[in-house]
Protein backbone atom coordinates (compact mmCIF):
# COMPACT_ATOMS: atom_id res chain seq x y z
CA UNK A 1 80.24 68.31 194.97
CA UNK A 2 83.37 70.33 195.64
CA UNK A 3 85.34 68.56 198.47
CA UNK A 4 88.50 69.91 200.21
CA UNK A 5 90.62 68.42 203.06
CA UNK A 6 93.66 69.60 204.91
CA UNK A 7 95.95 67.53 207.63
CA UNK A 8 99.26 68.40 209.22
CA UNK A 9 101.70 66.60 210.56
CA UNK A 10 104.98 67.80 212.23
CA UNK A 11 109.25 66.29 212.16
CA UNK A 12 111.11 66.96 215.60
CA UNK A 13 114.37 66.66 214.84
CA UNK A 14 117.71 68.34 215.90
CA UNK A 15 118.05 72.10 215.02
CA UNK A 16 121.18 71.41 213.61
CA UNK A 17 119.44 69.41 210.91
CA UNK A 18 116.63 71.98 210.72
CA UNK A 19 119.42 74.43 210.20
CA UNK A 20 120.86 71.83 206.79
CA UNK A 21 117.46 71.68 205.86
CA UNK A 22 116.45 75.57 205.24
CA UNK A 23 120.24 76.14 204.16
CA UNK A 24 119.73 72.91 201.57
CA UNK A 25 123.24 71.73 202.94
CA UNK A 26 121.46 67.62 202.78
CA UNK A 27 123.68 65.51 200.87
CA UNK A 28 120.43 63.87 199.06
CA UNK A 29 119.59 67.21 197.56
CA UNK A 30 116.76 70.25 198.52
CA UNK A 31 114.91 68.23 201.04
CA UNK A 32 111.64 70.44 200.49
CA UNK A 33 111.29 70.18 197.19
CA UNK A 34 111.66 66.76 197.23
CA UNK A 35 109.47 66.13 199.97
CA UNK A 36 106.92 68.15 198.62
CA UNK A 37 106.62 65.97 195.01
CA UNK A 38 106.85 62.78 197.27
CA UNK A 39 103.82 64.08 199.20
CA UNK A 40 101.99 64.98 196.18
CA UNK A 41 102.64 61.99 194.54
CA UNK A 42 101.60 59.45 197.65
CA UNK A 43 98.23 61.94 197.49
CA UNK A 44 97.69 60.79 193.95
CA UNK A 45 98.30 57.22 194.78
CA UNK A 46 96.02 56.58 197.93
CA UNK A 47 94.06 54.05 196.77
CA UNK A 48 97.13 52.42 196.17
CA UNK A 49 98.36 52.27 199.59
CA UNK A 50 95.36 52.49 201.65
CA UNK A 51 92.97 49.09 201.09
CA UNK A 52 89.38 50.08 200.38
CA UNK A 53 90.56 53.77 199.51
CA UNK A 54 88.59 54.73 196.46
CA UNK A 55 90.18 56.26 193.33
CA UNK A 56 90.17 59.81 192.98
CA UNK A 57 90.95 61.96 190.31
CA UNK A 58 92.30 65.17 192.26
CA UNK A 59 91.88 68.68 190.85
CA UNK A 60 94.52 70.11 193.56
CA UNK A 61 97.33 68.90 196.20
CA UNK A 62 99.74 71.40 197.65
CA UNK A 63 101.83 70.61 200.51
CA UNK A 64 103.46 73.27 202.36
CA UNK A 65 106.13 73.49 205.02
CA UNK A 66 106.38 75.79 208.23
CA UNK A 67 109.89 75.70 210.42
CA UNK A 68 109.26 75.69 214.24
CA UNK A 69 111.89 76.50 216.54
CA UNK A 70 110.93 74.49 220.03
CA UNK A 71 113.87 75.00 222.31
CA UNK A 72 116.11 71.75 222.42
CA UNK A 73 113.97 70.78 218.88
CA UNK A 74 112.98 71.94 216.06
CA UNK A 75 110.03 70.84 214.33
CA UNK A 76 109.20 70.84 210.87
CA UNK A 77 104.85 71.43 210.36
CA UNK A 78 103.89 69.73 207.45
CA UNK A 79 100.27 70.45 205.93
CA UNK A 80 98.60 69.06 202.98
CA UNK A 81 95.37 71.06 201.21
CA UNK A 82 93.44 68.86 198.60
CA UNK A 83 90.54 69.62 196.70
CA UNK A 84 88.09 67.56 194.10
CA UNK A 85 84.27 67.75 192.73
CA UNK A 86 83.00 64.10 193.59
CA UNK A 87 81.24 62.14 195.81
CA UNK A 88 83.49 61.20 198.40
CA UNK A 89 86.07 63.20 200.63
CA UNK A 90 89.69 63.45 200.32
CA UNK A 91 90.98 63.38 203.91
CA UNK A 92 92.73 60.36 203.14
CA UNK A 93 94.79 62.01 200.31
CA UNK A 94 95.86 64.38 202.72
CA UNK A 95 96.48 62.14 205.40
CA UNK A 96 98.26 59.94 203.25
CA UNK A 97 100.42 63.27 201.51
CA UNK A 98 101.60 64.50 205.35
CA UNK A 99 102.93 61.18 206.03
CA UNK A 100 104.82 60.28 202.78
CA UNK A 101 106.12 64.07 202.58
CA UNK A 102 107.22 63.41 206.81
CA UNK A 103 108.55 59.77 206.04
CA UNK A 104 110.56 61.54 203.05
CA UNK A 105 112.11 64.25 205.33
CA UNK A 106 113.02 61.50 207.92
CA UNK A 107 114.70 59.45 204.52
CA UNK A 108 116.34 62.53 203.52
CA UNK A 109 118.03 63.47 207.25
CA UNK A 110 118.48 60.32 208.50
CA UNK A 111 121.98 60.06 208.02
CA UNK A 112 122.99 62.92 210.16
CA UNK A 113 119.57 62.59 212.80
CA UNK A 114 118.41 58.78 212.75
CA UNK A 115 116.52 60.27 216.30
CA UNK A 116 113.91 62.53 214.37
CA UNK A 117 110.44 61.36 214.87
CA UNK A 118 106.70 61.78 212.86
CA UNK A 119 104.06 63.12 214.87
CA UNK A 120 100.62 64.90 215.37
CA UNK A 121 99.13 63.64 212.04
CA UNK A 122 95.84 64.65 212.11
CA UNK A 123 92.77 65.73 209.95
CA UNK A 124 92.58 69.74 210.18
CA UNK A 125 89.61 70.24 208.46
CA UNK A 126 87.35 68.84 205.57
CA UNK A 127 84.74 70.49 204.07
CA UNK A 128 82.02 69.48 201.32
CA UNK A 129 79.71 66.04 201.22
CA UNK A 130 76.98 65.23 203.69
CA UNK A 131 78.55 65.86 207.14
CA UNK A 132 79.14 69.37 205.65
CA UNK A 133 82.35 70.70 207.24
CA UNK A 134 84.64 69.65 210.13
CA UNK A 135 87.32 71.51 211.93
CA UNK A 136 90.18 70.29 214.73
CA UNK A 137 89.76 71.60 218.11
């Protein structure tokens, strides 16, 4: 059956590095683009990192990013949509893709904000298999 997840996940860090980040002023290069392969790529390799985590061939991963001013912080919204026809879910993938894709940002950065910190990773919603569909209050 057709399964689809998505989770989000959000950086705080200091505007002034939101502000290098969206003018792609890091020294280690476009920190998007780069984050988004790494969080595709730890999607596709779940079962690697995550013990028990079955093997999934994935028809779709896309992780997108969403800039958030908050006052004294900014914060960076990370979500991760994935979709395959089989017969378990893929929440993990995109569990496991907002991480990687926040760690990433935080390896990126950390030079000129070692104070920026991963938060709110959570499941979104899943849809597809059994329990039928789920959505975050």
């Amino acid at each position: 059956t057709g399964r689809i997840a998505v989770a989000e996940g959000y950086v705080d860090m200091k505007p002034s590095t939101m502000g290098l980040i969206l003018n792609d002023q890091v020294a280690k290069g476009d920190v998007l683009a780069v984050c988004r392969v790494a969080g595709i790529m730890a999607a596709k390799k779940c079962s690697e990192l995550i013990p028990l985590c079955h093997g999934l061939n994935l028809s779709s991963v896309s992780v997108e990013f969403e800039p958030i001013d908050a006052g004294d912080v900014a914060r960076l919204r990370i979500t991760a949509t994935c979709k395959l026809n089989a017969q378990t879910g893929v929440e993990m993938e995109a569990l496991t893709a907002v991480s990687v894709a926040g760690l990433t940002v935080y390896d990126m950065c950390k030079a000129v904000d070692k104070g920026m910190q991963l938060n709110g990773v959570r499941l979104l919603e899943k849809h597809g298999g059994k329990s039928g569909s789920y959505y975050a209050e």
